[in-house]
Protein backbone atom coordinates (compact mmCIF):
# COMPACT_ATOMS: atom_id res chain seq x y z
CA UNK A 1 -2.94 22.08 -10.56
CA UNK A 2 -1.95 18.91 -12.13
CA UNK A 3 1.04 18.29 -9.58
CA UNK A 4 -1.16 18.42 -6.31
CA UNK A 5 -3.30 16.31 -8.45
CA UNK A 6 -0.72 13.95 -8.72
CA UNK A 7 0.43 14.38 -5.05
CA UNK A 8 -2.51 13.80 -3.27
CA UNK A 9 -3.29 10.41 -5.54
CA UNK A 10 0.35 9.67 -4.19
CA UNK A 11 -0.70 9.95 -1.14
CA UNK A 12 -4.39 8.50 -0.83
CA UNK A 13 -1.88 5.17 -2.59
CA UNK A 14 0.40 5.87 0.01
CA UNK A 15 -2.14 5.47 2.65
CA UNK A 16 -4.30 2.59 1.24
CA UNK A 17 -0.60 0.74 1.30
CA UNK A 18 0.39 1.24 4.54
CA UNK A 19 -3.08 0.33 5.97
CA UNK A 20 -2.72 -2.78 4.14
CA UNK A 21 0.71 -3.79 5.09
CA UNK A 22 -0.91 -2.89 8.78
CA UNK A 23 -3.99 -5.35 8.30
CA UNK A 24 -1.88 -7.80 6.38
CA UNK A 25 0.42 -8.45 9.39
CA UNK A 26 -2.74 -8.44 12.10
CA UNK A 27 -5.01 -11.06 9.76
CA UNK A 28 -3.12 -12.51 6.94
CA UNK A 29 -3.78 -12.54 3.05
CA UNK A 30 -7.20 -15.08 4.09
CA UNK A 31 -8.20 -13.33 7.10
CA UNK A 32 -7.58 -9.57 5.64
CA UNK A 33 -10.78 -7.55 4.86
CA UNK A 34 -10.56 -4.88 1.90
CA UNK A 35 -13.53 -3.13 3.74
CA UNK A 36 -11.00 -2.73 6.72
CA UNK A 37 -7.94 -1.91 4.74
CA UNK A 38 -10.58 1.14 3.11
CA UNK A 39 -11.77 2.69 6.39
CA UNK A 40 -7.94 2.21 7.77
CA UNK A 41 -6.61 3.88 4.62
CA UNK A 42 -10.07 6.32 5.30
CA UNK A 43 -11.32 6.15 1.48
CA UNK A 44 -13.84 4.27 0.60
CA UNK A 45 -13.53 0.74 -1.48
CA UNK A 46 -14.12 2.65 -5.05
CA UNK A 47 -11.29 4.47 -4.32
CA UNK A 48 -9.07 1.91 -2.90
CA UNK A 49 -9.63 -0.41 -6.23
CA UNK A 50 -9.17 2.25 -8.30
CA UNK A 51 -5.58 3.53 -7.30
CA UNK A 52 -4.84 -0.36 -6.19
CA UNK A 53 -7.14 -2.48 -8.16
CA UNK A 54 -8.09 -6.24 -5.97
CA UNK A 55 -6.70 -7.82 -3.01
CA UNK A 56 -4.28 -9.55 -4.68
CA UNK A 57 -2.65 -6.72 -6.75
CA UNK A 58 -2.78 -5.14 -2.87
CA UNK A 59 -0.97 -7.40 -1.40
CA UNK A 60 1.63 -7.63 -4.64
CA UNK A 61 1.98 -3.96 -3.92
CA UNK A 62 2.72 -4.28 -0.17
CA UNK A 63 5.46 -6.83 -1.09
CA UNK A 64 6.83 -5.07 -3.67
CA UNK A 65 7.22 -2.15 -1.11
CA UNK A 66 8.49 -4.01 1.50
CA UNK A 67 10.89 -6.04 -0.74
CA UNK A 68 11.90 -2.78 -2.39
CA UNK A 69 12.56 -0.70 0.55
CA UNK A 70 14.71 -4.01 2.21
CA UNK A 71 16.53 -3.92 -1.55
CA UNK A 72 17.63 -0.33 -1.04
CA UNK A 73 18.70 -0.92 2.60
CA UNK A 74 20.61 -3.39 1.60
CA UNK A 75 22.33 -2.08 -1.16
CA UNK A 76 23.05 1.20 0.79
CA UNK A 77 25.09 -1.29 3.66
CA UNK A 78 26.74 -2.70 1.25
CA UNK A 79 28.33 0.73 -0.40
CA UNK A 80 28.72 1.75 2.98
């Protein structure tokens, strides 16, 4: 029980990140609403500030995807 647990928290974070990369890149850090990143993710705020926490640490977490996944890229070209 504890692993679908864990998998569906994955993937409610997964969600609320990829909403916010998605609202990010429309409206900016100033012009980004956590109320729209919430219904785009569909949870409501509670639940995006408690897997997340603030705007800030959201948009910390989108570029620390999106840094991340350009790191691995990267370091897979260069093996290749």
């Amino acid at each position: 029980m504890r692993h679908a647990q864990s998998e569906k928290k994955g993937e409610t974070r997964a969600r609320i990140i990829q909403a916010a990369k998605d609202v990010f890149a429309e409206q900016g850090f100033a012009g980004a609403r956590v109320d729209e990143i919430a219904r785009r993710a569909q949870v409501n705020k509670a639940a995006l500030y408690y897997h997340i926490g603030d705007k800030q640490a959201l948009y910390a977490e989108v570029l620390h995807d999106i840094i991340g996944a350009t790191a691995a890229r990267l370091s897979r070209d260069i093996a290749g």
